[in-house]
Protein backbone atom coordinates (compact mmCIF):
# COMPACT_ATOMS: atom_id res chain seq x y z
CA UNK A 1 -94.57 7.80 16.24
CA UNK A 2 -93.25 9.86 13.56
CA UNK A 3 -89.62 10.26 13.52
CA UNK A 4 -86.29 12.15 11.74
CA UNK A 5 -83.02 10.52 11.41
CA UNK A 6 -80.36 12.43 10.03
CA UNK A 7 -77.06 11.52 9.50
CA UNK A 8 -73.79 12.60 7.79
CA UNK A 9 -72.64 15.38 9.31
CA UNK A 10 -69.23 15.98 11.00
CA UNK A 11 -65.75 18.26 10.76
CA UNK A 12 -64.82 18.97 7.07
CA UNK A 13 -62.09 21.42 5.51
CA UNK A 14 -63.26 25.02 3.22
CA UNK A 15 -64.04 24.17 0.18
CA UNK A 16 -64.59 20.48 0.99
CA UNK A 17 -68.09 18.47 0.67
CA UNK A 18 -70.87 16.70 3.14
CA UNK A 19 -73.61 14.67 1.96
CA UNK A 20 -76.52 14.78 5.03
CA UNK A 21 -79.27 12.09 4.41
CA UNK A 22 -82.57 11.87 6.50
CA UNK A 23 -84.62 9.06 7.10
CA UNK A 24 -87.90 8.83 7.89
CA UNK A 25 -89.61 6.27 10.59
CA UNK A 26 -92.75 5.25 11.48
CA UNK A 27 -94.32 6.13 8.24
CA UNK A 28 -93.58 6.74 4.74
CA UNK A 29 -92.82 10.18 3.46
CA UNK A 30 -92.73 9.85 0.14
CA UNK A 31 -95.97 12.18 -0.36
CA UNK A 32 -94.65 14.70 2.28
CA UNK A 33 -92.54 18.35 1.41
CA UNK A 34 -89.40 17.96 2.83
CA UNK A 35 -87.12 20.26 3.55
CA UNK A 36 -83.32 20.99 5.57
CA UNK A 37 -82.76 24.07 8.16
CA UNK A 38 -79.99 25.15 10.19
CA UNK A 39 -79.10 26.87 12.96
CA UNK A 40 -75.68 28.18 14.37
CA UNK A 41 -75.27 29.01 17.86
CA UNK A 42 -76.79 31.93 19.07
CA UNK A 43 -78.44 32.59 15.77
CA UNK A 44 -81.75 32.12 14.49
CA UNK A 45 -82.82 28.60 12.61
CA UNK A 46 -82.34 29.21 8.38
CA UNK A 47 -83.79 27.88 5.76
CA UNK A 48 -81.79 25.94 3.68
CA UNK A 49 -83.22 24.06 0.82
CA UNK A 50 -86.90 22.03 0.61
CA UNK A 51 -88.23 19.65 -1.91
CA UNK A 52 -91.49 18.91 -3.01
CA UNK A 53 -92.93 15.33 -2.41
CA UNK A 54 -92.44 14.51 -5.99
CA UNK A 55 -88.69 16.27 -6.52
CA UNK A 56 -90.30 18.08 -8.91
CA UNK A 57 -89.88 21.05 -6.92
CA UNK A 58 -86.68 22.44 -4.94
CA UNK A 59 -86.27 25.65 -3.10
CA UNK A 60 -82.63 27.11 -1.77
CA UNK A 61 -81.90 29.80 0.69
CA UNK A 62 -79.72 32.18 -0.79
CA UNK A 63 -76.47 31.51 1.19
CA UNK A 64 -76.42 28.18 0.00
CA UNK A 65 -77.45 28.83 -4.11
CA UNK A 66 -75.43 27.28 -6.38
CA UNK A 67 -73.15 24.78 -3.49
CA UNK A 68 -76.11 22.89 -2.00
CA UNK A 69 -78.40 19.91 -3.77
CA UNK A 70 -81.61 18.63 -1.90
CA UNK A 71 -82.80 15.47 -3.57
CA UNK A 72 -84.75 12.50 -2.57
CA UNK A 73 -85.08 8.82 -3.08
CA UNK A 74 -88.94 7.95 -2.33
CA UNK A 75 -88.06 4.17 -2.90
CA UNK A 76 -85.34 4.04 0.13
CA UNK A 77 -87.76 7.30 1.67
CA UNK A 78 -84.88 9.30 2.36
CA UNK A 79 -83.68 13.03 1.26
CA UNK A 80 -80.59 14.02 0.70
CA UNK A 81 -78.82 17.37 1.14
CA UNK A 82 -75.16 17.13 -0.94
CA UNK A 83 -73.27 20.12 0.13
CA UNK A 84 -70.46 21.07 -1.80
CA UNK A 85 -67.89 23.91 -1.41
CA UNK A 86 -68.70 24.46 2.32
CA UNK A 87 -67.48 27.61 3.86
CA UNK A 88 -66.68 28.07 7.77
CA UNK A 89 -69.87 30.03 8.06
CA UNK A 90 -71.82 26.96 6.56
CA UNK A 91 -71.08 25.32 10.50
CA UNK A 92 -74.34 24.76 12.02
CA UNK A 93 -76.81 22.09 13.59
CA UNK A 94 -78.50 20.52 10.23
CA UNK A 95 -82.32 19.77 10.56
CA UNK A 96 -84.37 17.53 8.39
CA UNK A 97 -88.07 18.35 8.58
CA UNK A 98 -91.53 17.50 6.85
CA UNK A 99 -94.51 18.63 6.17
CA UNK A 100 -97.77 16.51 5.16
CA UNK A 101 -98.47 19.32 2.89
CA UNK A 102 -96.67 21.63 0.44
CA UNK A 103 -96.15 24.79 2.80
CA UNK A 104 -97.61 27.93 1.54
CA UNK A 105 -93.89 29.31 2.52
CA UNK A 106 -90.99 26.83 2.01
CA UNK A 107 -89.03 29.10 3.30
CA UNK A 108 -90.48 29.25 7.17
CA UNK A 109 -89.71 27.24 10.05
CA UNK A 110 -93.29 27.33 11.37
CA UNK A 111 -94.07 25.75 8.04
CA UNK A 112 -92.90 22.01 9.15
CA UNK A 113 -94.27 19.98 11.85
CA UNK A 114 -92.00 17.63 12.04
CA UNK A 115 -88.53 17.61 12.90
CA UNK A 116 -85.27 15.29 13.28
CA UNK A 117 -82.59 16.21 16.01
CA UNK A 118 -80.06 17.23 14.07
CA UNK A 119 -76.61 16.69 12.79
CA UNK A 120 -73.71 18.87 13.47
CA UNK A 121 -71.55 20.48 10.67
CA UNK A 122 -68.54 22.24 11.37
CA UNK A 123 -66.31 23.78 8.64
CA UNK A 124 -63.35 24.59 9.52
CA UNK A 125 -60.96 27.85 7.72
């Protein structure tokens, strides 16, 4: 069974920094597009950032331009998502997901079919 682990989220100040890693199970990922979404309560999911299988590709939704780096280590198959200079309205559930393919959007939801449960970020002012 195909599973998402992520893990480093928690309660940090404005202006402070989170590193989120997810790790794969049940199979290696290293030739999958990975990518990070997030969703605040009563909001819809966002796209964050997404990396191709190789890292030779990385994608960023606009809020997050510029503060957030997705990376990943094939060798240890995890990803990374080092978010720096988080703002209060950066608080949301993180998701890791995967695709087996490069999505013809990166930027979609619908694009991944698989999915970790989440970490919880919460910035506060």
């Amino acid at each position: 069974q195909v599973q998402l682990v992520e893990s480093g989220g928690g309660l940090v100040q404005a202006g402070g920094s989170l590193r989120l890693s997810c790790a794969p199970s049940g199979r290696t990922f290293s030739t999958y597009a990975m990518g990070w979404l997030r969703q605040a309560p009563v909001m819809e999911r966002e796209f964050v950032a997404a990396i191709s299988w190789s890292g030779g590709n990385t994608y960023y939704g606009d809020s997050v331009k510029g503060r957030f780096t997705v990376s990943r280590d094939n060798g240890k198959n995890k990803v990374y998502l080092l978010m720096d200079d988080l703002k209060p309205e950066d608080t949301a559930n993180y998701y890791c997901a995967a695709d087996r393919k490069n999505p013809s959007n990166w930027y979609k939801s619908y694009e991944y079919n698989y999915w970790g449960q989440g970490t919880q970020v919460t910035v506060s002012s």
